[in-house]
Protein backbone atom coordinates (compact mmCIF):
# COMPACT_ATOMS: atom_id res chain seq x y z
CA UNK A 1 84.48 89.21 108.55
CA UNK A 2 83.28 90.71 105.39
CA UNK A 3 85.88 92.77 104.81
CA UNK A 4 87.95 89.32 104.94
CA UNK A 5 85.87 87.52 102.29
CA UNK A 6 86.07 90.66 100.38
CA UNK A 7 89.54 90.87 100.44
CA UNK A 8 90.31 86.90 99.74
CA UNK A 9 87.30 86.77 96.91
CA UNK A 10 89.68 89.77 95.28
CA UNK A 11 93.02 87.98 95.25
CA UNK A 12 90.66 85.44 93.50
CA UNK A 13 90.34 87.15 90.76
CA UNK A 14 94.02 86.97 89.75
CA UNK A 15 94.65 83.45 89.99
CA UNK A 16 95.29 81.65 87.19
CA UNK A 17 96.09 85.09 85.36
CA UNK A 18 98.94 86.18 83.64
CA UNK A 19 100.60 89.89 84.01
CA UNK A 20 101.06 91.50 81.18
CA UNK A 21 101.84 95.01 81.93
CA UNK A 22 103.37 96.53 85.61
CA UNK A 23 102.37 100.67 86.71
CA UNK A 24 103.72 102.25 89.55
CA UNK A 25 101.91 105.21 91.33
CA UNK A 26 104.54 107.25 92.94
CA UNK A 27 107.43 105.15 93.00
CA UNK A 28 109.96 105.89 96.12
CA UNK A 29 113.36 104.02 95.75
CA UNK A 30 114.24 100.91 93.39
CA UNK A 31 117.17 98.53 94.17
CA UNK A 32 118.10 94.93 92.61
CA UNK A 33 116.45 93.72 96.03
CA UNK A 34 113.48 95.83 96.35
CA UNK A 35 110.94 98.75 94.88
CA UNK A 36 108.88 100.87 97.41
CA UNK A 37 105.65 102.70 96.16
CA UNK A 38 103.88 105.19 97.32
CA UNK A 39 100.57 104.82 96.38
CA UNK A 40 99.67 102.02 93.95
CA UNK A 41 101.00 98.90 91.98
CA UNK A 42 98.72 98.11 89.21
CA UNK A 43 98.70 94.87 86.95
CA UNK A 44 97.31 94.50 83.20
CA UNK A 45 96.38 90.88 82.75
CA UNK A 46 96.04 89.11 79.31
CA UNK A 47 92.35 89.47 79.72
CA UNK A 48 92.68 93.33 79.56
CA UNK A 49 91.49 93.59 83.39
CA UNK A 50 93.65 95.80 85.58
CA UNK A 51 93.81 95.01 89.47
CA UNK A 52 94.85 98.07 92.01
CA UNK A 53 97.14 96.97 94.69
CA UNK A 54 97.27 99.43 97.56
CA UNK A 55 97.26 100.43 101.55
CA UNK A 56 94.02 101.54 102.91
CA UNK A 57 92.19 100.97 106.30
CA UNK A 58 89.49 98.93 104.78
CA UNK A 59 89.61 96.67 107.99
CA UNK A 60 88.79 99.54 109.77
CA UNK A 61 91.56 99.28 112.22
CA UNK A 62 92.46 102.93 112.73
CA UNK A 63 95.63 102.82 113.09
CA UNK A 64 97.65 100.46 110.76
CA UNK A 65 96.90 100.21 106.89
CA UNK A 66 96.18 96.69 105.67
CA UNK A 67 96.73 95.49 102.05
CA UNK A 68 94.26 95.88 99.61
CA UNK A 69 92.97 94.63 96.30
CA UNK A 70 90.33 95.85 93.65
CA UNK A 71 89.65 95.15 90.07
CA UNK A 72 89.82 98.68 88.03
CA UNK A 73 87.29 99.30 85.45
CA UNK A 74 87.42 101.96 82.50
CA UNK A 75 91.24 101.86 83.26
CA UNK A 76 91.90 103.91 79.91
CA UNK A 77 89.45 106.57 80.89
CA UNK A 78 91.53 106.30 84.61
CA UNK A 79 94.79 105.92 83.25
CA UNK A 80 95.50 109.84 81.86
CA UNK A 81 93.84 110.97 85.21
CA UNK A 82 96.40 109.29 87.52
CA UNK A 83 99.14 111.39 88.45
CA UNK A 84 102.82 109.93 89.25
CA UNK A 85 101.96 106.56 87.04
CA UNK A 86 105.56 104.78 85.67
CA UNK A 87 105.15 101.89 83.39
CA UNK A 88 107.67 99.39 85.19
CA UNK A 89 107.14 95.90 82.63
CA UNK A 90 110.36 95.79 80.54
CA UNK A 91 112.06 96.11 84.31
CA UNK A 92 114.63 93.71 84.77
CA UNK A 93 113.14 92.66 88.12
CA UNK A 94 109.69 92.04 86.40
CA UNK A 95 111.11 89.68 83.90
CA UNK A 96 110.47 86.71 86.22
CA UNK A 97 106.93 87.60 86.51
CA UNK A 98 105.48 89.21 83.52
CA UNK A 99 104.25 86.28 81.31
CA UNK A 100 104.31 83.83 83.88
CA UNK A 101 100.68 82.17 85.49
CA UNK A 102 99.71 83.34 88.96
CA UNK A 103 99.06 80.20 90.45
CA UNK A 104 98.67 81.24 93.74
CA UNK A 105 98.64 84.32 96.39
CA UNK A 106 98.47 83.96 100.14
CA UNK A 107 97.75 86.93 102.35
CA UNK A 108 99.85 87.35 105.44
CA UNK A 109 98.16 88.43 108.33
CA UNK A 110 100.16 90.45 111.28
CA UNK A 111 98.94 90.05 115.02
CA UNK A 112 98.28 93.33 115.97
CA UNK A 113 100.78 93.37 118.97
CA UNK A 114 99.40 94.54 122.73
CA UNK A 115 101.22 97.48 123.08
CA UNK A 116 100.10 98.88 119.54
CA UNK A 117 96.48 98.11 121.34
CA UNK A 118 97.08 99.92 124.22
CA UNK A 119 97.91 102.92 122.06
CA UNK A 120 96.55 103.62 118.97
CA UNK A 121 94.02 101.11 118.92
CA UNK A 122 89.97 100.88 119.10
CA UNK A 123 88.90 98.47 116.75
CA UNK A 124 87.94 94.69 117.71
CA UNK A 125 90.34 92.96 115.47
CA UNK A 126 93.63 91.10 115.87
CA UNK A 127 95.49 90.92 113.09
CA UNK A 128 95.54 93.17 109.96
CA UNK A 129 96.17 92.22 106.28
CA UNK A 130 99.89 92.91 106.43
CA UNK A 131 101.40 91.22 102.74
CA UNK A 132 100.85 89.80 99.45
CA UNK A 133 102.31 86.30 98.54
CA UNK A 134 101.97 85.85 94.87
CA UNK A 135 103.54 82.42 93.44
CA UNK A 136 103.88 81.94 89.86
CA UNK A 137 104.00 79.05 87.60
CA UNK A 138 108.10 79.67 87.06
CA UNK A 139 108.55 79.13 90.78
CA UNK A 140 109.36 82.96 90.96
CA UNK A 141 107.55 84.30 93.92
CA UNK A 142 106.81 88.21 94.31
CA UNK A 143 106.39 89.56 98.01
CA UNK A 144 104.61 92.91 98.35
CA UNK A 145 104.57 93.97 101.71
CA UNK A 146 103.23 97.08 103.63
CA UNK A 147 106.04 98.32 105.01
CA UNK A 148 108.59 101.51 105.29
CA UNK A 149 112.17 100.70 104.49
CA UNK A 150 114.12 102.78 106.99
CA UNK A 151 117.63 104.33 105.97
CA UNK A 152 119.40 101.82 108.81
CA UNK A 153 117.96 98.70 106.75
CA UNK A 154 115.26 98.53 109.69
CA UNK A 155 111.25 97.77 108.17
CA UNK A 156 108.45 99.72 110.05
CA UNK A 157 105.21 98.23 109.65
CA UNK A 158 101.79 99.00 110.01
CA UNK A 159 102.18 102.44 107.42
CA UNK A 160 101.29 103.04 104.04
CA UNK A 161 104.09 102.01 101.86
CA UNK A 162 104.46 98.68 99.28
CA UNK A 163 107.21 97.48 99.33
CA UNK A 164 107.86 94.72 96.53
CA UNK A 165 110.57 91.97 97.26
CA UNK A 166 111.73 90.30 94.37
CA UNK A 167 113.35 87.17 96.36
CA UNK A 168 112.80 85.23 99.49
CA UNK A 169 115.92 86.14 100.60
CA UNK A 170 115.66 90.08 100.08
CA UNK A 171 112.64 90.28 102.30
CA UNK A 172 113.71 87.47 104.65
CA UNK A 173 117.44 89.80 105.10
CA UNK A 174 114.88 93.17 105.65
CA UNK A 175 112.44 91.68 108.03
CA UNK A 176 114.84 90.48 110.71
CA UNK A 177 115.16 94.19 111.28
CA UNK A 178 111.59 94.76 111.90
CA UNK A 179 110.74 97.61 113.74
CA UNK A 180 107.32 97.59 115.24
CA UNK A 181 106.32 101.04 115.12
CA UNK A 182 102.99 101.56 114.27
CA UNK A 183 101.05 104.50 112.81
């Protein structure tokens, strides 16, 4: 439960904020529909502050990755050090976003389904921290979602990659090919 406070109080943090500047550690693939990152999306807001958004077990599940959220300090002395980082602002997908209030984000939670249980799993939970809903004050909404875009248009959850859907209808077309393969 504290690890669920954590993670809400830190979604917080970028309400009412405005991005500014987009990084991308280890970017995969990049359509008009969707990016997929490897390792990290960052955001500059117009208060200087720079929030990580990334896959990690924080939830302690042991098997599936859960979205995560932290506030990066001394980001120019981290910056230089971070190996793979694209600056992705002028985008044309980002154009909707960048400039634009955060005026809400909304974390999806997945039920952890039996079978995965039966499995790979040991932990007490039932559900994982499986996307990011951010809404901004343009009506744009930006989906970032923990999940592996498979060659056959099929999404395989519960693994390490972000994948950032730029419309409702992108992500809605992708996740009625879900695939629930869990690592």
């Amino acid at each position: 439960m504290k690890k669920d406070l954590q993670l809400i109080k830190s979604i917080n943090y970028l309400k009412g904020s405005q991005i500014t500047a987009v990084w991308y550690e280890r970017k995969l693939k990049e359509t008009n529909q969707y990016h997929t990152v490897e390792d990290a999306v960052y955001f500059q807001t117009e208060k200087n502050k720079v929030f990580k958004i990334y896959s990690a077990d924080e939830m302690e599940i042991k098997w599936a990755f859960g979205i995560c959220i932290k506030e990066v300090k001394k980001w120019n002395n981290q910056r230089p050090t971070i190996d793979y980082l694209t600056e992705y602002t002028n985008n044309i997908n980002w154009h909707k976003y960048v400039g634009n209030t955060i005026v809400n984000l909304s974390i999806n939670w997945r039920y952890i389904e039996e079978s995965a249980k039966v499995f790979h799993y040991s932990g007490g939970r039932d559900d994982y921290p499986q996307s990011l809903i951010i809404d901004f004050d343009n009506g744009s909404k930006l989906f970032i979602e923990l999940a592996k875009i498979l060659p056959n248009n099929e999404i395989e959850l519960g693994n390490n990659i972000l994948a950032l859907f730029f419309d409702v209808t992108a992500r809605d077309t992708y996740y009625n090919n879900v695939s629930l393969r869990y690592y």
